[in-house]
Structures are given as structure tokens and as C-alpha cells.
N, C-alpha and C. Protein backbone atom coordinates (compact mmCIF):
# COMPACT_ATOMS: atom_id res chain seq x y z
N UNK A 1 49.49 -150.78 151.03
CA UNK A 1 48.51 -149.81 151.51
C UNK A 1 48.01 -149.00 150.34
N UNK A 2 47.01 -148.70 150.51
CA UNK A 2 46.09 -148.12 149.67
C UNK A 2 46.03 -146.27 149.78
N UNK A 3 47.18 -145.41 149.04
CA UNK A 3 47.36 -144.51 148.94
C UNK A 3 46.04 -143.55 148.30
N UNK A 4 45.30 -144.17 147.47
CA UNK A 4 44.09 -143.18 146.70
C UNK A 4 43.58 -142.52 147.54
N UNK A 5 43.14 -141.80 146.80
CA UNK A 5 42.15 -140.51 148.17
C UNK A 5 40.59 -141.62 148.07
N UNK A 6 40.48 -141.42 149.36
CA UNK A 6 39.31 -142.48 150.28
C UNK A 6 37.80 -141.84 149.33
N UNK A 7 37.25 -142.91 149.17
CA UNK A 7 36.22 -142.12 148.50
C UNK A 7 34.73 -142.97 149.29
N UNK A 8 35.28 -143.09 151.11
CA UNK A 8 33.94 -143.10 152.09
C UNK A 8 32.77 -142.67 152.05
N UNK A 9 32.70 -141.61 151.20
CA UNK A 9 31.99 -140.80 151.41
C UNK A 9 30.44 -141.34 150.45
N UNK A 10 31.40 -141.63 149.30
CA UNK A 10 30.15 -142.29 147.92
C UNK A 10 29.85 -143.29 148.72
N UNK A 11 30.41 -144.41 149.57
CA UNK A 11 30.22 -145.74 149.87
C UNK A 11 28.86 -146.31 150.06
N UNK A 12 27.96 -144.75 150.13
CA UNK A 12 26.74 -144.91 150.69
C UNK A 12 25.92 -144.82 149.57
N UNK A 13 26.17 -144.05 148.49
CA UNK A 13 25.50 -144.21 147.43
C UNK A 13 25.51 -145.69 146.16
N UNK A 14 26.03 -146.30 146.78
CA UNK A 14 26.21 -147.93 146.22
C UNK A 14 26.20 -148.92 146.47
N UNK A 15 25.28 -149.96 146.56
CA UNK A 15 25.64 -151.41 147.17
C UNK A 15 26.67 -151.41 147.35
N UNK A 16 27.18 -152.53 148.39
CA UNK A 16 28.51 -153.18 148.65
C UNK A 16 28.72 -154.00 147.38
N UNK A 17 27.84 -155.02 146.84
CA UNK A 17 28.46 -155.64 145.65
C UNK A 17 28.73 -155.23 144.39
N UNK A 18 28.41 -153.88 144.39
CA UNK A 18 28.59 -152.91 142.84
C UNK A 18 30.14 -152.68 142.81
N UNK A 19 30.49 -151.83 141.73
CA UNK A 19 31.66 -152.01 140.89
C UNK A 19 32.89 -151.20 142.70
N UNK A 20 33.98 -151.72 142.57
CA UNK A 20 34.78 -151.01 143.58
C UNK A 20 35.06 -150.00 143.90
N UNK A 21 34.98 -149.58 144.98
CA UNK A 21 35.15 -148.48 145.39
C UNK A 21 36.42 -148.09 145.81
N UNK A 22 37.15 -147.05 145.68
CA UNK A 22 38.64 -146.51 146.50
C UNK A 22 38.69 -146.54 147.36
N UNK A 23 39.11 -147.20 148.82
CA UNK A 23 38.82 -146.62 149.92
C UNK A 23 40.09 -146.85 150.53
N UNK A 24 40.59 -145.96 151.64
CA UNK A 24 42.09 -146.42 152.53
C UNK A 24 41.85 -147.51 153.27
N UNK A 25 43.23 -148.16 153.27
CA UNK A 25 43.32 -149.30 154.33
C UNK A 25 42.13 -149.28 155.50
N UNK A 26 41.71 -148.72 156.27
CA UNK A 26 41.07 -148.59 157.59
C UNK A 26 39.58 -148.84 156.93
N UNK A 27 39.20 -147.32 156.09
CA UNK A 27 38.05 -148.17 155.19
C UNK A 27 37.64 -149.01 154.89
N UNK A 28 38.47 -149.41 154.05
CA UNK A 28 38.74 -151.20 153.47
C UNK A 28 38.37 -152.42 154.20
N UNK A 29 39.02 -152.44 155.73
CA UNK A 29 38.75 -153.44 155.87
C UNK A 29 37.55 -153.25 156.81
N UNK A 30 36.93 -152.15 157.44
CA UNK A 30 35.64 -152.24 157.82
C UNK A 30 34.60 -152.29 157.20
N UNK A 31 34.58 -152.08 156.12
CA UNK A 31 33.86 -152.62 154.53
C UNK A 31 33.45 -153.75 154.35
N UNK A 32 34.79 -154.06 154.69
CA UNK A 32 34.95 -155.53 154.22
C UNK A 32 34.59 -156.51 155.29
N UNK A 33 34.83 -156.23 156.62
CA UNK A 33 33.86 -156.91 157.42
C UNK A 33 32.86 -157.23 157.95
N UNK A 34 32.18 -155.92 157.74
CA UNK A 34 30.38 -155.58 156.93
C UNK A 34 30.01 -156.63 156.46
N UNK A 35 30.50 -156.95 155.25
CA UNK A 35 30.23 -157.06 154.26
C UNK A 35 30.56 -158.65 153.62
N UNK A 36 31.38 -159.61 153.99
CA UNK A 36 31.95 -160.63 153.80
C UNK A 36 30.94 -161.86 154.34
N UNK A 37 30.73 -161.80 155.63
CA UNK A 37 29.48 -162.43 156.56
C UNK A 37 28.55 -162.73 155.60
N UNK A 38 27.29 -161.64 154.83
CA UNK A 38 26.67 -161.32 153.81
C UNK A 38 26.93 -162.54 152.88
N UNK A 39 28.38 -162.11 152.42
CA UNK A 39 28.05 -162.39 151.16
C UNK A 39 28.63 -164.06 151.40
N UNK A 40 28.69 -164.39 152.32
CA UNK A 40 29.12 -165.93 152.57
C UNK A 40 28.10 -166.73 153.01
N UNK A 41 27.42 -165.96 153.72
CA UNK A 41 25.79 -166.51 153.89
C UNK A 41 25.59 -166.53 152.37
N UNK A 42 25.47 -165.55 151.25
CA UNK A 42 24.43 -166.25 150.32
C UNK A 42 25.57 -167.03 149.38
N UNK A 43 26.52 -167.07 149.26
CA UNK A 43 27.30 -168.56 148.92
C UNK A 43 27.14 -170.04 149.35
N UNK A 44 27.07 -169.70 150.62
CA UNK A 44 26.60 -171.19 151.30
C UNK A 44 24.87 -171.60 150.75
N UNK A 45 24.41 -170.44 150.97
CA UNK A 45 22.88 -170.18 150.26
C UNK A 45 22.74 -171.53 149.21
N UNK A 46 23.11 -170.59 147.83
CA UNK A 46 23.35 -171.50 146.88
C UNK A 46 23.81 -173.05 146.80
N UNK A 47 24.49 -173.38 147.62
CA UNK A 47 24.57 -174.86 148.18
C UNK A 47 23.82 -175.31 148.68
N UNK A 48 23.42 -175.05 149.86
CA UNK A 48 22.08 -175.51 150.81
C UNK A 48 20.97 -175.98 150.13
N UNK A 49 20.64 -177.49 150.30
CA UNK A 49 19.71 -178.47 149.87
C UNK A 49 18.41 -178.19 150.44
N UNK A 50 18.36 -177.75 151.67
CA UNK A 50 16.86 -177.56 152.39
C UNK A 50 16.90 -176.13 153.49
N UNK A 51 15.53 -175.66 153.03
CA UNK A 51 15.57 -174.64 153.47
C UNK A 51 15.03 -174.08 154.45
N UNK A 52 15.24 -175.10 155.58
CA UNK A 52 15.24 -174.86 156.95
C UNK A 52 16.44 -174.42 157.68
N UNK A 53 17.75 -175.69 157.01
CA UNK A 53 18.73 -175.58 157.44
C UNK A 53 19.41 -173.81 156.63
N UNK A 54 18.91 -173.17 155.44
CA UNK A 54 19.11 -172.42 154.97
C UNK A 54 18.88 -170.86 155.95
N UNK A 55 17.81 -171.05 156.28
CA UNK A 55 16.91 -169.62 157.40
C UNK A 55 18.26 -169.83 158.38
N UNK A 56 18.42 -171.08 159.08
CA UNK A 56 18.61 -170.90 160.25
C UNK A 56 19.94 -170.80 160.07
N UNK A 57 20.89 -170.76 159.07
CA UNK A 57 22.30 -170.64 158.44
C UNK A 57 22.42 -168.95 158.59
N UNK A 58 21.17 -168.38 157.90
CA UNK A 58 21.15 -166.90 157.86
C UNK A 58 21.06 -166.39 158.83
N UNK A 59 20.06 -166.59 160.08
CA UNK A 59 20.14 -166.40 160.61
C UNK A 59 21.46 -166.07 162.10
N UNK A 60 21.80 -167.31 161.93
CA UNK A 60 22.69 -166.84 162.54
C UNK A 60 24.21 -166.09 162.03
N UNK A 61 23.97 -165.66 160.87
CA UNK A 61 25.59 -164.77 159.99
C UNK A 61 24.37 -163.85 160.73
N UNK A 62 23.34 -163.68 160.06
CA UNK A 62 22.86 -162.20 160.63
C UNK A 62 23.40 -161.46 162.30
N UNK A 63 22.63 -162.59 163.53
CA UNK A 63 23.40 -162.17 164.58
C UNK A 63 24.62 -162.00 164.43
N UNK A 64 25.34 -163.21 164.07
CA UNK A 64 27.12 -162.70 164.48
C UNK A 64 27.41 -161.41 163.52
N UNK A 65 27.07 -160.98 162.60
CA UNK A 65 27.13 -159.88 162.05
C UNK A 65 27.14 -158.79 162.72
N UNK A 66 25.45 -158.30 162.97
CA UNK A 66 25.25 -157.37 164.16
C UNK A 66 26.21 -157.54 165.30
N UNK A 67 26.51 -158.38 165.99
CA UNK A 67 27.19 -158.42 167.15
C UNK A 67 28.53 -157.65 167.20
N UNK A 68 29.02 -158.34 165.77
CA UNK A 68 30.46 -157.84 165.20
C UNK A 68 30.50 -156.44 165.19
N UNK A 69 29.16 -155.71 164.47
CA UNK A 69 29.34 -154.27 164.20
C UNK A 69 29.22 -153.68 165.73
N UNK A 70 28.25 -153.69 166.79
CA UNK A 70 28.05 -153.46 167.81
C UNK A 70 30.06 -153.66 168.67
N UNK A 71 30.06 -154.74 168.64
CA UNK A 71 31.55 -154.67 169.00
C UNK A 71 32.51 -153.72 168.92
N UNK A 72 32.61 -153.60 167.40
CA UNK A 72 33.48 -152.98 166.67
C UNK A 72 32.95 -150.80 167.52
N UNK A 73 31.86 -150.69 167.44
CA UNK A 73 31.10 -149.73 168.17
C UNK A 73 31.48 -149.47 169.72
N UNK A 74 31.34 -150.23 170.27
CA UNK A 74 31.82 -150.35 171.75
C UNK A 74 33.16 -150.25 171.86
N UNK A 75 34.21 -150.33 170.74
CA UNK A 75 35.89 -150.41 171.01
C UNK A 75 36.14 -149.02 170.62
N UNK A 76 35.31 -148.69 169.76
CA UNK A 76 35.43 -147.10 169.32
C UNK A 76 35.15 -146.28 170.92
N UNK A 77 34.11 -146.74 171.48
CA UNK A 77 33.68 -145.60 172.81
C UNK A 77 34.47 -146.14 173.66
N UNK A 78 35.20 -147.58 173.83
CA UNK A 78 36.27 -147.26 174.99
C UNK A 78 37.25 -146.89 174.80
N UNK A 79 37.83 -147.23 173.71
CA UNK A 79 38.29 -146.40 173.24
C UNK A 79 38.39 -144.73 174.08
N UNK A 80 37.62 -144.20 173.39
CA UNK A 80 37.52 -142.76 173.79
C UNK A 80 37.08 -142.60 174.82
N UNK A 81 36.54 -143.88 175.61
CA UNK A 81 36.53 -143.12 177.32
C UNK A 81 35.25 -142.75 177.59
N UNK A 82 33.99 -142.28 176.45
CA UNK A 82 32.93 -141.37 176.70
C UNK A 82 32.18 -141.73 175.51
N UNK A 83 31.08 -142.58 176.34
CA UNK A 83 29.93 -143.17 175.09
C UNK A 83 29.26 -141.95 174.43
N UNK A 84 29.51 -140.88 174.38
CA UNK A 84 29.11 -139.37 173.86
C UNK A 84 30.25 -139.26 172.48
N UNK A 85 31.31 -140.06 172.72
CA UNK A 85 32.33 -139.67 172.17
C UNK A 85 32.43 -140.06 170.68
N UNK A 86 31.59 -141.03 170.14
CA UNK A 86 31.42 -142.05 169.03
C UNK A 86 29.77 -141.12 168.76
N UNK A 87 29.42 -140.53 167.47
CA UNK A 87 28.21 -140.18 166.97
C UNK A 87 28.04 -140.89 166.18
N UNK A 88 26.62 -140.59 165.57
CA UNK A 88 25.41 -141.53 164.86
C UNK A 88 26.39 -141.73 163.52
N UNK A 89 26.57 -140.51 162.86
CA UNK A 89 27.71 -139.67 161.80
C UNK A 89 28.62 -140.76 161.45
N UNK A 90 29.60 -141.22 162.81
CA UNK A 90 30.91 -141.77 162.98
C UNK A 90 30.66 -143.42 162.59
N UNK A 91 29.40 -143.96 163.23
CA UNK A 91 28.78 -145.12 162.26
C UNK A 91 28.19 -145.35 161.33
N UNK A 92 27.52 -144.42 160.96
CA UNK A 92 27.29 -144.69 159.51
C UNK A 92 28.21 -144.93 158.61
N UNK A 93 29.19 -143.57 158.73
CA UNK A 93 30.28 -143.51 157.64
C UNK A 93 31.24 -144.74 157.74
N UNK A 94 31.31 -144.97 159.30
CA UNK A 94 33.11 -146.10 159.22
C UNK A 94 32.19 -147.38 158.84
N UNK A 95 31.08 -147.74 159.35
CA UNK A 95 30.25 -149.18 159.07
C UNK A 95 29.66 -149.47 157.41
N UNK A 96 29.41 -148.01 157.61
CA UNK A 96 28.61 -147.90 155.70
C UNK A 96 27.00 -148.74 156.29
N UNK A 97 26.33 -147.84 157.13
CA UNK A 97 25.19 -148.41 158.12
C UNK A 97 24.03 -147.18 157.10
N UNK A 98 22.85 -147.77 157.58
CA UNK A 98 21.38 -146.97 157.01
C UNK A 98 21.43 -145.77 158.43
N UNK A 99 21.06 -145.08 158.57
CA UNK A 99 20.49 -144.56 159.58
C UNK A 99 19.51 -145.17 161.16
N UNK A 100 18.74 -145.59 160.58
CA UNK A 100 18.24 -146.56 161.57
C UNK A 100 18.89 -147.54 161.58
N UNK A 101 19.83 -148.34 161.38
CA UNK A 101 20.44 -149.38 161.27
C UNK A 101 21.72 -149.22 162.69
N UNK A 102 22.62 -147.36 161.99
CA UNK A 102 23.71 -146.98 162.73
C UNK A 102 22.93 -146.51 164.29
N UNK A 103 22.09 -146.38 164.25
CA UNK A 103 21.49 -145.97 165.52
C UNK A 103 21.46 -146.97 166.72
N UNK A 104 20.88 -147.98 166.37
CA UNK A 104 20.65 -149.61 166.90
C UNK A 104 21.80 -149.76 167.15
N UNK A 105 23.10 -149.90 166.36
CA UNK A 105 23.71 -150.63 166.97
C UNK A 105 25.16 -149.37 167.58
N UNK A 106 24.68 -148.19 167.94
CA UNK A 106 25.59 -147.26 169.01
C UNK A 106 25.15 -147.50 170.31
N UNK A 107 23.39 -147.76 170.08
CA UNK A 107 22.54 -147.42 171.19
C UNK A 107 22.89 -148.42 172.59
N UNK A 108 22.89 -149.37 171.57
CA UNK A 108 23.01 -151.19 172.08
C UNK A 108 24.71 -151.09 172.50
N UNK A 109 25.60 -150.49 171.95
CA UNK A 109 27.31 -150.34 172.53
C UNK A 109 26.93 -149.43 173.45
N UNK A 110 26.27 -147.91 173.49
CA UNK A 110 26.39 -146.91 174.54
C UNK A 110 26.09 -148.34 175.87
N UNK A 111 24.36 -148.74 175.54
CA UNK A 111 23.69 -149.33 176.85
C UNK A 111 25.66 -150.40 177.33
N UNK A 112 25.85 -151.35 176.60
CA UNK A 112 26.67 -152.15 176.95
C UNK A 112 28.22 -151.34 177.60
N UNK A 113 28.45 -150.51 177.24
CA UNK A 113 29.48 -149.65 177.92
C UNK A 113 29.34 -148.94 178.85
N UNK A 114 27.49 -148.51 179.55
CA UNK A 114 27.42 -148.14 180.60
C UNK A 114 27.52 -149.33 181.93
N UNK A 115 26.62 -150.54 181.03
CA UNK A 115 26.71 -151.74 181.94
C UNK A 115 28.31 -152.17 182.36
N UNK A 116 28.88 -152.23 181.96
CA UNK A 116 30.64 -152.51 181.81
C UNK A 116 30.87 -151.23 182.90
N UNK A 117 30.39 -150.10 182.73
CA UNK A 117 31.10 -149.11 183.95
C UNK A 117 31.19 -149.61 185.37
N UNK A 118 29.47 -149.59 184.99
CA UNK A 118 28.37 -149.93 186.16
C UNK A 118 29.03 -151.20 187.30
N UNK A 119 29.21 -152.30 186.53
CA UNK A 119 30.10 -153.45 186.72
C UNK A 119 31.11 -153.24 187.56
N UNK A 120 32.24 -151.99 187.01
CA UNK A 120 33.36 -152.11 187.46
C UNK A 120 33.28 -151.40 188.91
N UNK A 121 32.14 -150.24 188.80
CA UNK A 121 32.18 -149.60 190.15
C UNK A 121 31.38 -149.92 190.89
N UNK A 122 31.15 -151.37 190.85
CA UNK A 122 30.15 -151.66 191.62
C UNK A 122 31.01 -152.66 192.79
């Protein structure tokens, strides 16, 4: 485990592929799951002979990406019981998200955690 004091906070002032950052275990690996998808799409990239099969390679890391973060979003609010309970703040920082980016994908967990209520008391 990664004892250094967490340095979350810069995470935003630096690409993900720039020099390393300190961050605690919990940090770390939501960083890192950001972030891995990315960079395996453009590894495979570099292999890929034709670039049809290339788009549509990206394409889909892109969805399962988003999906992943949205997920990861939705376990935070059931988590806590109260899609109020997870702020804009709380994704940016744990995802290392743009602003409009962290917005999209709370908005898209709030809608999916009301549907899931909705569901159950129905």
C-alpha cells in the first residue's frame, strides 16, 4: 500500500500519461481504470492494419469505458442510498473527469438509479 500523502488533487493538472503521480491505493486504482482502456486502445492502434477495423476498435473501448465510469458512479450512490449523495466535486476528483465530462456521467447514474428504484417499487 501506498503510504505517501495522495496528491489527487494535482491529478487534474496533468495528463494521465505524464510523469507519476503519488496517489493512495483507492486513487490508484481508479486512475488506473480511467485510464488503461485508453491507453490499450492506442496500443492495439499501432498494430491495426486497416482503419476501419481501427474506429470501430475505439470505439467500442470508448463505450465500455464510459459505461465503466458511469458504473463505478452508480455504486457510489447506492452505495449511499441517495442519488443527492455523490456530487459533481466527488467525480471529478475520484474519476480525474473534465467538468462536462463528470456531469454526463452522474447524470446518466442519478437517471439509472432512479429507474432501478422505480423498478423495485413498482
Amino acid at each position: 500500500m501506498n503510504t505517501a500523502r495522495c496528491a489527487v488533487q494535482n491529478c487534474q493538472s496533468s495528463p494521465a500519461t505524464s510523469l507519476p503521480i503519488l496517489l493512495c491505493t483507492r486513487h490508484g486504482v481508479e486512475v488506473a481504470l480511467a485510464v488503461l482502456p485508453l491507453a490499450l486502445a492506442e496500443t492495439l492502434a499501432s498494430l491495426a492494419d486497416q482503419h476501419d477495423e481501427l474506429a470501430d476498435l475505439r470505439g467500442r473501448v470508448g463505450r465500455h469505458w464510459r459505461q465503466a465510469q458511469i458504473n463505478a458512479v452508480l455504486s457510489w450512490i447506492t452505495k449511499a442510498g441517495d442519488p443527492k449523495a455523490v456530487s459533481l466535486e466527488d467525480v471529478m476528483n475520484r474519476l480525474g473527469l473534465t467538468q462536462t465530462t463528470a456531469y454526463d456521467r452522474l447524470s446518466t447514474a442519478q437517471i439509472l438509479f432512479a429507474e432501478a428504484a422505480k423498478s423495485k417499487s413498482a
